[in-house]
PDB file of N, CA and C in Angstrom:
ATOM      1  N   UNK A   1      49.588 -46.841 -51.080  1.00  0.00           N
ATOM      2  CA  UNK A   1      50.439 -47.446 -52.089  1.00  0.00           C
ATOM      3  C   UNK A   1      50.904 -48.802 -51.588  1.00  0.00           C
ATOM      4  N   UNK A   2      50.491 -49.710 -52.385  1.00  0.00           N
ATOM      5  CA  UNK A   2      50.992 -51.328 -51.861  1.00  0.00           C
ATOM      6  C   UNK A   2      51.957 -51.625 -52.323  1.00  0.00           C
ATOM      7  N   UNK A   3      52.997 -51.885 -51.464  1.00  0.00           N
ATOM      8  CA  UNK A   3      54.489 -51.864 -51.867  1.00  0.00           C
ATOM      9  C   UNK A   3      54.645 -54.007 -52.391  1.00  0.00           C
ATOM     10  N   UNK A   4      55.054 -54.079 -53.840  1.00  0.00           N
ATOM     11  CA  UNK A   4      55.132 -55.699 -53.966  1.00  0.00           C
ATOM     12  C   UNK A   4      56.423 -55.618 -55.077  1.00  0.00           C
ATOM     13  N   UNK A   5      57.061 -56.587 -54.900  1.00  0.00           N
ATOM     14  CA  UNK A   5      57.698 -56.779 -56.289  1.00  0.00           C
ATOM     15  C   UNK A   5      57.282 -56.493 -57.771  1.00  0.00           C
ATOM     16  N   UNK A   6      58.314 -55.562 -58.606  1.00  0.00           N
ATOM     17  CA  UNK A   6      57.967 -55.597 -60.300  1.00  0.00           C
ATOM     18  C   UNK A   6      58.139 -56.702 -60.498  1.00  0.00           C
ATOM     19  N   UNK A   7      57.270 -56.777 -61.192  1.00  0.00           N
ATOM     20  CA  UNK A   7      57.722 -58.067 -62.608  1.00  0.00           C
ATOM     21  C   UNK A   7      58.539 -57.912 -63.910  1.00  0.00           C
ATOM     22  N   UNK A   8      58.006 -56.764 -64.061  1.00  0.00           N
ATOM     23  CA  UNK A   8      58.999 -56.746 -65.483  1.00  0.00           C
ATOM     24  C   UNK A   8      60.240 -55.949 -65.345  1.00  0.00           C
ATOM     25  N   UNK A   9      61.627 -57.075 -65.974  1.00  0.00           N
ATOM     26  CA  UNK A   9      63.115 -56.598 -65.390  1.00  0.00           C
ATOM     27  C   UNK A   9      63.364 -55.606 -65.388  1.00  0.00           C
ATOM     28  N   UNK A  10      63.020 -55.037 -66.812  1.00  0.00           N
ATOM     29  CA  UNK A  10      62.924 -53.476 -66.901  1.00  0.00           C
ATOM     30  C   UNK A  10      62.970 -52.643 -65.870  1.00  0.00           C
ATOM     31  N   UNK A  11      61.257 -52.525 -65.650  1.00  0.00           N
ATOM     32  CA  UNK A  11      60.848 -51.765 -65.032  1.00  0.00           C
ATOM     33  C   UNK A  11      61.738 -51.869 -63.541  1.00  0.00           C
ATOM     34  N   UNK A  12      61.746 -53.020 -62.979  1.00  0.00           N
ATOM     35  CA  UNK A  12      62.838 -53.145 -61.733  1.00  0.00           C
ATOM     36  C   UNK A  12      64.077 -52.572 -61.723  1.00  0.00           C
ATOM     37  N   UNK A  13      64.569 -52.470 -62.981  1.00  0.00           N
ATOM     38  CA  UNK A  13      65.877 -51.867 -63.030  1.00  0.00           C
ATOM     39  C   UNK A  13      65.876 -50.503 -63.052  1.00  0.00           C
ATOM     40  N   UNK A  14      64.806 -49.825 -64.068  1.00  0.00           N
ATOM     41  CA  UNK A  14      64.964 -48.407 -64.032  1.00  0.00           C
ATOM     42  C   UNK A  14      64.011 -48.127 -62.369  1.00  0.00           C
ATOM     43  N   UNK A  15      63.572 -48.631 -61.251  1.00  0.00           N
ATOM     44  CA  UNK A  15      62.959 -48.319 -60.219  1.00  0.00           C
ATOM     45  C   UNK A  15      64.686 -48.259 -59.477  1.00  0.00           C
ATOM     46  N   UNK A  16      65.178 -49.539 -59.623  1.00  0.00           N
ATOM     47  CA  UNK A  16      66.401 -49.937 -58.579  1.00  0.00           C
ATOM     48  C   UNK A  16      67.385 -48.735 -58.187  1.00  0.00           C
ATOM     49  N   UNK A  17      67.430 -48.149 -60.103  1.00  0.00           N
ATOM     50  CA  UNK A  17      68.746 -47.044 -60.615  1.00  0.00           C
ATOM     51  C   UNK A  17      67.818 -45.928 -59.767  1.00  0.00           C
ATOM     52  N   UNK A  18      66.730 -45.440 -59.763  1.00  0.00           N
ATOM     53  CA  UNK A  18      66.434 -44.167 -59.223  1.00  0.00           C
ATOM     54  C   UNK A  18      66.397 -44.376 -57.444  1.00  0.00           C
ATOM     55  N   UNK A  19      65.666 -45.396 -56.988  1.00  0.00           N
ATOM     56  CA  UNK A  19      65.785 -45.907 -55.191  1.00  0.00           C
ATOM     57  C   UNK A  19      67.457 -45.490 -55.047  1.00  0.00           C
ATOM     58  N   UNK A  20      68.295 -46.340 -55.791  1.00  0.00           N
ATOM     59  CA  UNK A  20      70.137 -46.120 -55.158  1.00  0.00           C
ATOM     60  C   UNK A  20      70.229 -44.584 -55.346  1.00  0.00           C
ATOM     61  N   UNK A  21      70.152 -44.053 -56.266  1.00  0.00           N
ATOM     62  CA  UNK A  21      70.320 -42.695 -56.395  1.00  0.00           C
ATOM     63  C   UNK A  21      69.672 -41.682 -54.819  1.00  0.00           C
ATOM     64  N   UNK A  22      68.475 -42.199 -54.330  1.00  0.00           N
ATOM     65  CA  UNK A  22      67.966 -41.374 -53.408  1.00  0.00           C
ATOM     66  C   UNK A  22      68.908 -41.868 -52.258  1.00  0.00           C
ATOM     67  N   UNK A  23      68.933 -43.396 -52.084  1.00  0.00           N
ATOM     68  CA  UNK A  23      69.492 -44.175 -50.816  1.00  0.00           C
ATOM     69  C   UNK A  23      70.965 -43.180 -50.722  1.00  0.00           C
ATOM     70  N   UNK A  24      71.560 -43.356 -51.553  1.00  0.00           N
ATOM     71  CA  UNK A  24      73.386 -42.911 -51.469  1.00  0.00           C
ATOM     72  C   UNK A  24      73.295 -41.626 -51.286  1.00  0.00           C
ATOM     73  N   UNK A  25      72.255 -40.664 -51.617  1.00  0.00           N
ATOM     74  CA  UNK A  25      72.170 -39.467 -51.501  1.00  0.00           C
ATOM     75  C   UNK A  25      71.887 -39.260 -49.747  1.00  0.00           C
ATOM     76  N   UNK A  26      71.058 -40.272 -49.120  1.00  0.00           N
ATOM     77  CA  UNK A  26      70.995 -39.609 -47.799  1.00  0.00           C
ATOM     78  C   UNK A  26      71.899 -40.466 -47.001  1.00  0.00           C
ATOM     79  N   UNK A  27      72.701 -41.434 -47.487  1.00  0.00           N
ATOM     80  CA  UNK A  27      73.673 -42.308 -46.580  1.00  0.00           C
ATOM     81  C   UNK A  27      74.650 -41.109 -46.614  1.00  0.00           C
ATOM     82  N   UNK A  28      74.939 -40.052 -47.865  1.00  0.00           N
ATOM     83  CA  UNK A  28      76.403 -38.774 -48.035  1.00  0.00           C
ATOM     84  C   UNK A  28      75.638 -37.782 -46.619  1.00  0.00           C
ATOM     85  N   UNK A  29      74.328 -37.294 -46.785  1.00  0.00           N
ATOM     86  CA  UNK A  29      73.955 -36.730 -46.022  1.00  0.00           C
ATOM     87  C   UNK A  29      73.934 -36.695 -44.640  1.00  0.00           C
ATOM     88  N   UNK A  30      73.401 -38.435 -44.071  1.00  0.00           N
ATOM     89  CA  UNK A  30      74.253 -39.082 -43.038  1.00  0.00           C
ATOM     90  C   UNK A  30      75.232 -38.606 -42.515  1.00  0.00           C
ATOM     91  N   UNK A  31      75.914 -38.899 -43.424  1.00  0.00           N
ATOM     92  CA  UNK A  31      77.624 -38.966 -43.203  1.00  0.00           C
ATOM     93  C   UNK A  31      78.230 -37.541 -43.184  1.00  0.00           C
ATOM     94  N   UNK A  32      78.121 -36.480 -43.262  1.00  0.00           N
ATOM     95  CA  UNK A  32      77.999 -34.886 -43.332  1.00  0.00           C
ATOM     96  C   UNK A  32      77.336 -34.627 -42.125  1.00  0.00           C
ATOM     97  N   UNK A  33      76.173 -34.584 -42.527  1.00  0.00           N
ATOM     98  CA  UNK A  33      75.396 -33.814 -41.262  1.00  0.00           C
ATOM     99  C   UNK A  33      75.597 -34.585 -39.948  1.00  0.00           C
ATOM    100  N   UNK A  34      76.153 -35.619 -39.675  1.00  0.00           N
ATOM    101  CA  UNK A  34      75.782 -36.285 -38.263  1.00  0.00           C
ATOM    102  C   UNK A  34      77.414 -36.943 -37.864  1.00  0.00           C
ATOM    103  N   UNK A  35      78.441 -36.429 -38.726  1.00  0.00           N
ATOM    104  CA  UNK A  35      79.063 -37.188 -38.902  1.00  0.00           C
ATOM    105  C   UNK A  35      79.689 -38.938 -38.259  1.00  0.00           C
ATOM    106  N   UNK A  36      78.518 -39.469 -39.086  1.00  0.00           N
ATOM    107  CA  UNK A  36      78.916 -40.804 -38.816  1.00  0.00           C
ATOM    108  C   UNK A  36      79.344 -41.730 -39.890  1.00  0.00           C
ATOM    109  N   UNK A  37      79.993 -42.940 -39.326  1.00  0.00           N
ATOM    110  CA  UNK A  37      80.231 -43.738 -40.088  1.00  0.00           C
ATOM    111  C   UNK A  37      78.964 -44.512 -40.666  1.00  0.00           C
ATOM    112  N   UNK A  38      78.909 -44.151 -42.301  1.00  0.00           N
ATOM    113  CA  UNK A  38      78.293 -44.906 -42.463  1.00  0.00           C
ATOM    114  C   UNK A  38      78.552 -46.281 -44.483  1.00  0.00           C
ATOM    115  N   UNK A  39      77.934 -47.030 -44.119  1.00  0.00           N
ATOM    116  CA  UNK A  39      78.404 -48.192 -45.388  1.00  0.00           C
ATOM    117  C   UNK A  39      77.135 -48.462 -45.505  1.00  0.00           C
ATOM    118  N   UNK A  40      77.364 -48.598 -47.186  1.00  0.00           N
ATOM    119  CA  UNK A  40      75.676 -49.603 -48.025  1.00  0.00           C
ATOM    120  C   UNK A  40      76.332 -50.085 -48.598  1.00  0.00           C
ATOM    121  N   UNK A  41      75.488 -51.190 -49.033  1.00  0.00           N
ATOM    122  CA  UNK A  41      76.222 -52.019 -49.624  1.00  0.00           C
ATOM    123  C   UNK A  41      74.981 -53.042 -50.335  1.00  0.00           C
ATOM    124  N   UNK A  42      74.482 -52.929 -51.332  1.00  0.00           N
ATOM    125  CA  UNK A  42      73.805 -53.300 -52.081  1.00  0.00           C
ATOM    126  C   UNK A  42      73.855 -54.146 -53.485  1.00  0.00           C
ATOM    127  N   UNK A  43      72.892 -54.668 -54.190  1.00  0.00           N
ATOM    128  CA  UNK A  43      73.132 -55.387 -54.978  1.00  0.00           C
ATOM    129  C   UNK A  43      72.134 -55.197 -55.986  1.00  0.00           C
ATOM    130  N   UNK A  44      72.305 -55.420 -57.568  1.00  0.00           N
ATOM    131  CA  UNK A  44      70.835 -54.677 -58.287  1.00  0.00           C
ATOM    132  C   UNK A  44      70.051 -55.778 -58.935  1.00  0.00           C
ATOM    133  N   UNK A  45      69.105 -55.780 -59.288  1.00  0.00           N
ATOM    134  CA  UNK A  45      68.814 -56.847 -59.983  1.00  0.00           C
ATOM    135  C   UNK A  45      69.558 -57.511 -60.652  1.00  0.00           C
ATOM    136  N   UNK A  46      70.558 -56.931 -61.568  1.00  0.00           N
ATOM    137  CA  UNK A  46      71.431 -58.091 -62.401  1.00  0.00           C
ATOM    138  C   UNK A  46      72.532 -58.604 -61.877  1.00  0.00           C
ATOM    139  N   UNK A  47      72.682 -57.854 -60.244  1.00  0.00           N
ATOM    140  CA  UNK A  47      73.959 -58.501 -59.570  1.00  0.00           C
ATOM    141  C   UNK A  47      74.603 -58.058 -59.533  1.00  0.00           C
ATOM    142  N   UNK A  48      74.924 -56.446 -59.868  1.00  0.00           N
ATOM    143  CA  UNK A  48      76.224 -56.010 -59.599  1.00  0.00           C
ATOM    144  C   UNK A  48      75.891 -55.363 -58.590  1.00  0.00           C
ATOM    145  N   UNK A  49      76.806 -55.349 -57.835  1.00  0.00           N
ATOM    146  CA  UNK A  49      77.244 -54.568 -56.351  1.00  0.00           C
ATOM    147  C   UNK A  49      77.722 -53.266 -56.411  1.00  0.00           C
ATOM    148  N   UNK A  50      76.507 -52.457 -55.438  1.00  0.00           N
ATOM    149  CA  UNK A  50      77.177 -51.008 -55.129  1.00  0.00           C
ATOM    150  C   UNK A  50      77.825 -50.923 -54.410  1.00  0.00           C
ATOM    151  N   UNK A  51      78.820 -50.350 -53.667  1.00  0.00           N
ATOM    152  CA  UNK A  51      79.443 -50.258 -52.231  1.00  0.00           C
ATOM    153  C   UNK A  51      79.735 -48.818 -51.547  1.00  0.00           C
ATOM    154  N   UNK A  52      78.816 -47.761 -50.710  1.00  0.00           N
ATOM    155  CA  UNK A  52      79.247 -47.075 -50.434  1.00  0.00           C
ATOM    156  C   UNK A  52      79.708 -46.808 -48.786  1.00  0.00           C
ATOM    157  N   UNK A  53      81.010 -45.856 -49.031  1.00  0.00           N
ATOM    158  CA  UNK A  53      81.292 -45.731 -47.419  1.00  0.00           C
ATOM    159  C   UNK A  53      81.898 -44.332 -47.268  1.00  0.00           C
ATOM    160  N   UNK A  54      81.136 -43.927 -46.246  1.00  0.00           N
ATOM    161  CA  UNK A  54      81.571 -42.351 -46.185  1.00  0.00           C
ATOM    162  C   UNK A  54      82.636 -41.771 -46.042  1.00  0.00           C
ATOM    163  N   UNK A  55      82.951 -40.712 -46.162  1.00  0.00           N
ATOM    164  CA  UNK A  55      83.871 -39.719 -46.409  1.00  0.00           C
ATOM    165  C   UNK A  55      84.797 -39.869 -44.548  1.00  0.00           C
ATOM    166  N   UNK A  56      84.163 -39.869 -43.699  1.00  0.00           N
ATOM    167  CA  UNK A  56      84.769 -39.969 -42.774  1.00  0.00           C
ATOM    168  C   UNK A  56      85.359 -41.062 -41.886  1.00  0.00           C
ATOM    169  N   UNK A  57      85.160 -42.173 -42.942  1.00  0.00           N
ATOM    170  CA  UNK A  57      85.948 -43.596 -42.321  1.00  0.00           C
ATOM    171  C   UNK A  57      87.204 -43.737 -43.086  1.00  0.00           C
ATOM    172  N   UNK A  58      87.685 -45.055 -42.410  1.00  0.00           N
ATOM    173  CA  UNK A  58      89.129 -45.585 -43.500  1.00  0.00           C
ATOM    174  C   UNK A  58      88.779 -46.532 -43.594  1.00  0.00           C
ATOM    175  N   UNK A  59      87.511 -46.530 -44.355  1.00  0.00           N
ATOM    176  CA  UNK A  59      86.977 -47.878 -45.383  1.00  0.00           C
ATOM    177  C   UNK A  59      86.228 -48.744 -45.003  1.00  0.00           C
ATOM    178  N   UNK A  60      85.730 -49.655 -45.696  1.00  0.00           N
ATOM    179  CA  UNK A  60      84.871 -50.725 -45.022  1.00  0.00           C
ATOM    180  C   UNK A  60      85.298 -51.798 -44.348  1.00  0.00           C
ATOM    181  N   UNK A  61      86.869 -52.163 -44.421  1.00  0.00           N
ATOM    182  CA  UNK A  61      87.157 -53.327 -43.255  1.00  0.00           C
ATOM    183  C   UNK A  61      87.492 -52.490 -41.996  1.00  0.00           C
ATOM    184  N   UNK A  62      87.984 -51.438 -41.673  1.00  0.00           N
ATOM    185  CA  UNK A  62      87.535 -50.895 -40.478  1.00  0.00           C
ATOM    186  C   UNK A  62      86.714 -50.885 -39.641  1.00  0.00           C
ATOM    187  N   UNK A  63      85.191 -50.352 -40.595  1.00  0.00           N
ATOM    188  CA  UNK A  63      83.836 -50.691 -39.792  1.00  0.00           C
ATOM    189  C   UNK A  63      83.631 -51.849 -39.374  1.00  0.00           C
ATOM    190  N   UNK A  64      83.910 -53.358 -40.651  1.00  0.00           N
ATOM    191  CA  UNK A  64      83.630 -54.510 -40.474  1.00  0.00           C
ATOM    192  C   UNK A  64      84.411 -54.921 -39.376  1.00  0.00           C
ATOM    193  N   UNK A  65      85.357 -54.478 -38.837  1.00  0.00           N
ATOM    194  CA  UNK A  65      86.569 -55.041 -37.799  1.00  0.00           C
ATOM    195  C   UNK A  65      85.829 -54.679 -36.369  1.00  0.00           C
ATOM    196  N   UNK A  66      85.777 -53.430 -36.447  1.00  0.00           N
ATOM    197  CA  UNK A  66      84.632 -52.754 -35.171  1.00  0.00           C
ATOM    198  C   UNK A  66      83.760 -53.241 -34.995  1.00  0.00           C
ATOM    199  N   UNK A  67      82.871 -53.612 -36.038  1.00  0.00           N
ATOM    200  CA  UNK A  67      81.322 -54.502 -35.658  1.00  0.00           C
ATOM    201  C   UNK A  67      82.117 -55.878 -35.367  1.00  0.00           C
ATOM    202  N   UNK A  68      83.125 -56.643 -35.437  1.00  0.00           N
ATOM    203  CA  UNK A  68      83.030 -57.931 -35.272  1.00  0.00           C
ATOM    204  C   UNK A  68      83.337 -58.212 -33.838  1.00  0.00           C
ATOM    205  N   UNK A  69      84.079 -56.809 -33.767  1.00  0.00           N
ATOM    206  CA  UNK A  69      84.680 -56.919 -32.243  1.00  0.00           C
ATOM    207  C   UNK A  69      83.021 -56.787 -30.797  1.00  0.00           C
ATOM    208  N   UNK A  70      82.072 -56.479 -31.676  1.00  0.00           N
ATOM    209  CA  UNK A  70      80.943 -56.646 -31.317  1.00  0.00           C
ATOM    210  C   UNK A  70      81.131 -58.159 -30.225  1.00  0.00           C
ATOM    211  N   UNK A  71      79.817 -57.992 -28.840  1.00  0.00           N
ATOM    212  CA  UNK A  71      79.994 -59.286 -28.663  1.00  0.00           C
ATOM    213  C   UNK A  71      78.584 -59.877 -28.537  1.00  0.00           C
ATOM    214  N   UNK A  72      77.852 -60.995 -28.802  1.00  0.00           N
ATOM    215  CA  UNK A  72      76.609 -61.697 -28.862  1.00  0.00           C
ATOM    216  C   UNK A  72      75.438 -60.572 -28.316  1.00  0.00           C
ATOM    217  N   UNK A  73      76.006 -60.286 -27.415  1.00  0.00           N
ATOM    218  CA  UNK A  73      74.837 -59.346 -26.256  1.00  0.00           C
ATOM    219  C   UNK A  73      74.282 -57.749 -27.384  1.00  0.00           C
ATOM    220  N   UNK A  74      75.587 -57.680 -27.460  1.00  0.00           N
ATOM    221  CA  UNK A  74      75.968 -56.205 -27.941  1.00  0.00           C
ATOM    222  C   UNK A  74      74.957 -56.100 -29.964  1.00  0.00           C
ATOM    223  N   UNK A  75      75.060 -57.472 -30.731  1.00  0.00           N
ATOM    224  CA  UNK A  75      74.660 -57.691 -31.963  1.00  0.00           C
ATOM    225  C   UNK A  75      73.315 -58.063 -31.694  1.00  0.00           C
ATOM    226  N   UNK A  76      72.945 -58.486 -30.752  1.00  0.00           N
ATOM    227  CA  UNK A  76      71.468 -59.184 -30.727  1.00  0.00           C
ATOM    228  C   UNK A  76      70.941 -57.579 -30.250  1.00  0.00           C
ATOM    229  N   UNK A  77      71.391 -56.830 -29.289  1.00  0.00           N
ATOM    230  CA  UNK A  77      70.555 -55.613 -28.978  1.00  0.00           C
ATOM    231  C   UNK A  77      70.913 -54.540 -30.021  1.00  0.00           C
ATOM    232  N   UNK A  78      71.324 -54.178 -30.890  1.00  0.00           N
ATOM    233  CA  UNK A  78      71.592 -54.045 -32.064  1.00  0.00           C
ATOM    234  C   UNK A  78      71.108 -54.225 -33.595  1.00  0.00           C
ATOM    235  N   UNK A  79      70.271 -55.173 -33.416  1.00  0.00           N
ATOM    236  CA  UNK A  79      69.831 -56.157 -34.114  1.00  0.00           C
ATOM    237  C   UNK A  79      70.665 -55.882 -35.621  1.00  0.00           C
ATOM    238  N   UNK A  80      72.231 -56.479 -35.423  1.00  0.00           N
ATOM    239  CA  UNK A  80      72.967 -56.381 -36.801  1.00  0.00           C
ATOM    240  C   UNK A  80      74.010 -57.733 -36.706  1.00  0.00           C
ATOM    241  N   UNK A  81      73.970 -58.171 -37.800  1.00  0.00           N
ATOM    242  CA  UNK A  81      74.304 -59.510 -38.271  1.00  0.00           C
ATOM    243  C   UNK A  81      75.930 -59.029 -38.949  1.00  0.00           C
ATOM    244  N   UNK A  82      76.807 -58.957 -37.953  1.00  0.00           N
ATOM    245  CA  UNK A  82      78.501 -58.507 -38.695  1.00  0.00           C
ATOM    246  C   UNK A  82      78.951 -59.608 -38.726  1.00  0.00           C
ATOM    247  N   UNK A  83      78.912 -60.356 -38.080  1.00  0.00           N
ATOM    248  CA  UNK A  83      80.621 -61.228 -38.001  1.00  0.00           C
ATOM    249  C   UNK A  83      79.726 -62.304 -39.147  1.00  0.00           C
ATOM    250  N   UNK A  84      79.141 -62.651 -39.957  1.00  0.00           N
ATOM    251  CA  UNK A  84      78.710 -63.448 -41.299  1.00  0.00           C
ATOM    252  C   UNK A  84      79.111 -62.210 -42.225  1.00  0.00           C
ATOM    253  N   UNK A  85      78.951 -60.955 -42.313  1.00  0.00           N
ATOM    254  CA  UNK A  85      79.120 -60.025 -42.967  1.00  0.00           C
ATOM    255  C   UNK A  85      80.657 -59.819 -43.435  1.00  0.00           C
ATOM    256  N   UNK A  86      81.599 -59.505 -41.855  1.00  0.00           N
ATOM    257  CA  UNK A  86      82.431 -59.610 -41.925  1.00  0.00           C
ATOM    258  C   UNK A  86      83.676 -61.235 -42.687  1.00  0.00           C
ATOM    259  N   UNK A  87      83.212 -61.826 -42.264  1.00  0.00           N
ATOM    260  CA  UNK A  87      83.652 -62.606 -42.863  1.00  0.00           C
ATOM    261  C   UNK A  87      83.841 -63.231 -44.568  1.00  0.00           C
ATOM    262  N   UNK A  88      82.414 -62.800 -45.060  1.00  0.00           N
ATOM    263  CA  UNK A  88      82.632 -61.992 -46.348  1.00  0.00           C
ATOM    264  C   UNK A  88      83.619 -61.504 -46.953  1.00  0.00           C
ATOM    265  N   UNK A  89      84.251 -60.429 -46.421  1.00  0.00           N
ATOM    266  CA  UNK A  89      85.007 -59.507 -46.982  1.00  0.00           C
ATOM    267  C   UNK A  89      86.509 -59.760 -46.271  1.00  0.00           C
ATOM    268  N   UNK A  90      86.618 -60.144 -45.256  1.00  0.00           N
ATOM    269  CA  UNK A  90      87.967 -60.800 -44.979  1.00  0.00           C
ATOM    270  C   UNK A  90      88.599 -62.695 -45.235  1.00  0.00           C
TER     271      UNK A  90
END
């Protein structure tokens, strides 16, 4: 199966609505079975923003505060981009 961009909006949208449905289903699962912190945070074709964050945090500037406290060494071996992220949202 060759994975490429839809073309037609449609069709992208009703693909987008069923992908989030599976994604959020195993980010809850994640977050249950392993209990970790976990956040998505997505966007759909027309731009609106999903935001999920599990049951066992106190929210997403928490996490974002923890990852910022990240330091160069720690984000590059990591390979996660917070403190542009973070800054975002604070």
């Amino acid at each position: 199966l060759k994975i490429q961009r839809l073309e037609d909006l449609k069709a992208r949208q009703a693909k987008y609505s069923k992908r989030k449905i599976g994604i959020l289903k195993k980010g809850k699962e994640l977050n249950i079975l392993c209990e970790v912190v976990v956040a998505l945070l997505f966007s759909s074709p027309s731009g609106r923003p999903t935001l999920f964050v599990g049951q066992n945090s106190n929210g997403l500037s928490s996490i974002l505060k923890r990852l910022s406290n990240f330091s160069f060494e720690e984000h590059k071996e990591r390979n996660v981009i917070c403190r542009d992220l973070f800054s975002l949202y604070m």
